[in-house]
Protein backbone atom coordinates (compact mmCIF):
# COMPACT_ATOMS: atom_id res chain seq x y z
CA UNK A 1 1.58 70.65 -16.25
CA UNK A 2 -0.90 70.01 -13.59
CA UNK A 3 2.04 69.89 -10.86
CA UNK A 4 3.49 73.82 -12.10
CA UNK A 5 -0.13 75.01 -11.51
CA UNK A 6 -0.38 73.42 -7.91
CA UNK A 7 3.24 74.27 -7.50
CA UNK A 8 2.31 77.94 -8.10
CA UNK A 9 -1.12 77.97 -6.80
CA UNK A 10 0.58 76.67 -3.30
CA UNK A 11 3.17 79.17 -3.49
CA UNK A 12 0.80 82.28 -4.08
CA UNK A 13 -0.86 80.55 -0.81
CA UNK A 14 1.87 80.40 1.25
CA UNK A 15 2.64 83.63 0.50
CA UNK A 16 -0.78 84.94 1.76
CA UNK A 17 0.01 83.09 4.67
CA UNK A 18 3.07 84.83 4.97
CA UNK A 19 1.72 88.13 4.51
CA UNK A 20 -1.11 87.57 7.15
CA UNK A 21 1.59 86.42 9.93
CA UNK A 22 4.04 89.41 8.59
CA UNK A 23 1.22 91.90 9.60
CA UNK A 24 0.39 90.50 13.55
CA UNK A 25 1.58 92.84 15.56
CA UNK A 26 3.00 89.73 18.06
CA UNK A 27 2.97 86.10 17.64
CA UNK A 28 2.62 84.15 20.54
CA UNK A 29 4.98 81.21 19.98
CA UNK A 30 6.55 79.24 22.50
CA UNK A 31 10.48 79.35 22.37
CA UNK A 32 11.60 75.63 21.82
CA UNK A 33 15.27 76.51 20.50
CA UNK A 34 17.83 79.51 20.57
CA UNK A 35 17.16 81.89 17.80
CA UNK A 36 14.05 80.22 16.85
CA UNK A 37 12.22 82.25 14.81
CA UNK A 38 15.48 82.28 12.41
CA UNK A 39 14.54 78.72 12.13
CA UNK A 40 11.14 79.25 11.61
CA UNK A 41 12.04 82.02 8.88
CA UNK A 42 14.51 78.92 7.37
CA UNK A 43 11.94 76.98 7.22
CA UNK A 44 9.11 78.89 5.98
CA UNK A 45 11.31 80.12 2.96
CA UNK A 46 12.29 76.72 2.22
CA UNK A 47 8.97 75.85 1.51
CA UNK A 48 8.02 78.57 -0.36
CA UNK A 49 11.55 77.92 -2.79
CA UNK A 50 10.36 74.47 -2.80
CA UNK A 51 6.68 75.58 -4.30
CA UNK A 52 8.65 78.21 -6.99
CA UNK A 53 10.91 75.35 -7.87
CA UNK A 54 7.90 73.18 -8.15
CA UNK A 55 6.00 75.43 -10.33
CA UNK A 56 9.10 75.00 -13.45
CA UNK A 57 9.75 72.46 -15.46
CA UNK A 58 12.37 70.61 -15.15
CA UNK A 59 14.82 70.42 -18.11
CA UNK A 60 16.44 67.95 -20.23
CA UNK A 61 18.73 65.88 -19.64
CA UNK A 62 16.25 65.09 -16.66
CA UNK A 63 15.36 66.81 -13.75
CA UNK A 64 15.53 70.77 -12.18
CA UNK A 65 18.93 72.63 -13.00
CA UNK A 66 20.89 74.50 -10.40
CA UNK A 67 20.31 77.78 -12.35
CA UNK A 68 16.22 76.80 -11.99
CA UNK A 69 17.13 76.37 -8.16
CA UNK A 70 18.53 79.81 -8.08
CA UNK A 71 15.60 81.35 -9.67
CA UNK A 72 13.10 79.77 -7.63
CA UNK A 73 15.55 81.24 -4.41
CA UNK A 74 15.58 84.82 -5.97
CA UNK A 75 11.85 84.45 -6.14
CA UNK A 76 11.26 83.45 -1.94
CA UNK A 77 14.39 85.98 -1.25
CA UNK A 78 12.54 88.96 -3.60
CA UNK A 79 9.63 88.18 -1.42
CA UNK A 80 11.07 87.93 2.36
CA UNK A 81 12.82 91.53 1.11
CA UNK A 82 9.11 92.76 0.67
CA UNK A 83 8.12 90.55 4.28
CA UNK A 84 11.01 92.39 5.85
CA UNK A 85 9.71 96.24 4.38
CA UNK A 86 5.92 95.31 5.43
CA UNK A 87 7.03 94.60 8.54
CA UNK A 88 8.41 97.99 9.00
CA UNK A 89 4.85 99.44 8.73
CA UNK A 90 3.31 96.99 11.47
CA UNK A 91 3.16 98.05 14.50
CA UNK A 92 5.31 96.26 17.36
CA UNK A 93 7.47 94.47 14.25
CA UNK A 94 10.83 95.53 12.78
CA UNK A 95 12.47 94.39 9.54
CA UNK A 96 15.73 92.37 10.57
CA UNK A 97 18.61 91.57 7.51
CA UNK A 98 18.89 88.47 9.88
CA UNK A 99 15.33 87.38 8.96
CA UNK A 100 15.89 88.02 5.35
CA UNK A 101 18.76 85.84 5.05
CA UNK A 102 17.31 82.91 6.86
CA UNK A 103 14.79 83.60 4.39
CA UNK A 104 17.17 83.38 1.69
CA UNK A 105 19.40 80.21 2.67
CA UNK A 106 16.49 78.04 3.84
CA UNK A 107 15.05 79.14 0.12
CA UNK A 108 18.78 78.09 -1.46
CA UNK A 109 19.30 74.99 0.59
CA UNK A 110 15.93 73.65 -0.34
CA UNK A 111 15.93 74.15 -3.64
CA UNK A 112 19.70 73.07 -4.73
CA UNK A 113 18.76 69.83 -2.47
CA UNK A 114 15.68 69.14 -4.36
CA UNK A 115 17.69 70.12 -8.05
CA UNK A 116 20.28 67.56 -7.13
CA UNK A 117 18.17 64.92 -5.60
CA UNK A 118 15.58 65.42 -9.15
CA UNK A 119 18.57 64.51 -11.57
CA UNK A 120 19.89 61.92 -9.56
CA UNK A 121 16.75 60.21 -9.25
CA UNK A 122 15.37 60.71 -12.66
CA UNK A 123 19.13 59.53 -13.83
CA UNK A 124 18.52 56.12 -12.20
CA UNK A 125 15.15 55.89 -13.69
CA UNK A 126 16.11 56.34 -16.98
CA UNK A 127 19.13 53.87 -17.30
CA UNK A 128 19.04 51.00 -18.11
CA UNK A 129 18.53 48.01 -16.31
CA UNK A 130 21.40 45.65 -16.03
């Protein structure tokens, strides 16, 4: 129970931190790869599906379900769509679709990876030895 709180208290943080780099007019960041800050927007939303994901219980038989995965996805997408229309009123940034679906798959991957990894490692837990 401990973990969902943390999960969600993290999330609600990242989100803040989110918000606060959403409304800088420019962010000085040096350009290490092509398309970087689709990466970075990957990224970032992976986390903060992670954090959603973290804040449910998993379910029985053990570990997160892939229709807990997509929940905690629609949750970090619902929130890069509001990123993307806050970014409209800063000035010097423009909301990009692009942005919102890096958003969006780095949110998916992350999750589904962590659902799949959670049953198949609570799985081997649980059986049997022998």
């Amino acid at each position: 129970m401990l973990l969902h709180r943390l999960s969600l208290l993290l999330a609600l943080a990242w989100m803040v931190g989110l918000f606060y780099l959403s409304s800088q007019p420019h962010l000085d960041v040096p350009s290490l790869v092509p398309d970087q800050d689709k990466v970075l927007h990957f990224g970032a939303y992976a986390l903060l599906g992670l954090f959603f994901l973290g804040s449910l219980r998993p379910s029985l038989p053990p570990g997160y379900r892939n229709v807990q995965a997509l929940l905690a996805t629609a949750a970090a997408s619902l929130y890069g769509i509001s990123d993307e229309i806050h970014q409209s009123f800063v000035p010097g940034r423009d909301p990009d679709v692009l942005d919102w679906l890096a958003d969006t798959c780095g949110a998916l991957l992350a999750t589904l990876l962590l659902a799949w990894l959670s049953r198949r490692l609570l799985r081997k837990k649980l059986q049997p030895a022998g």
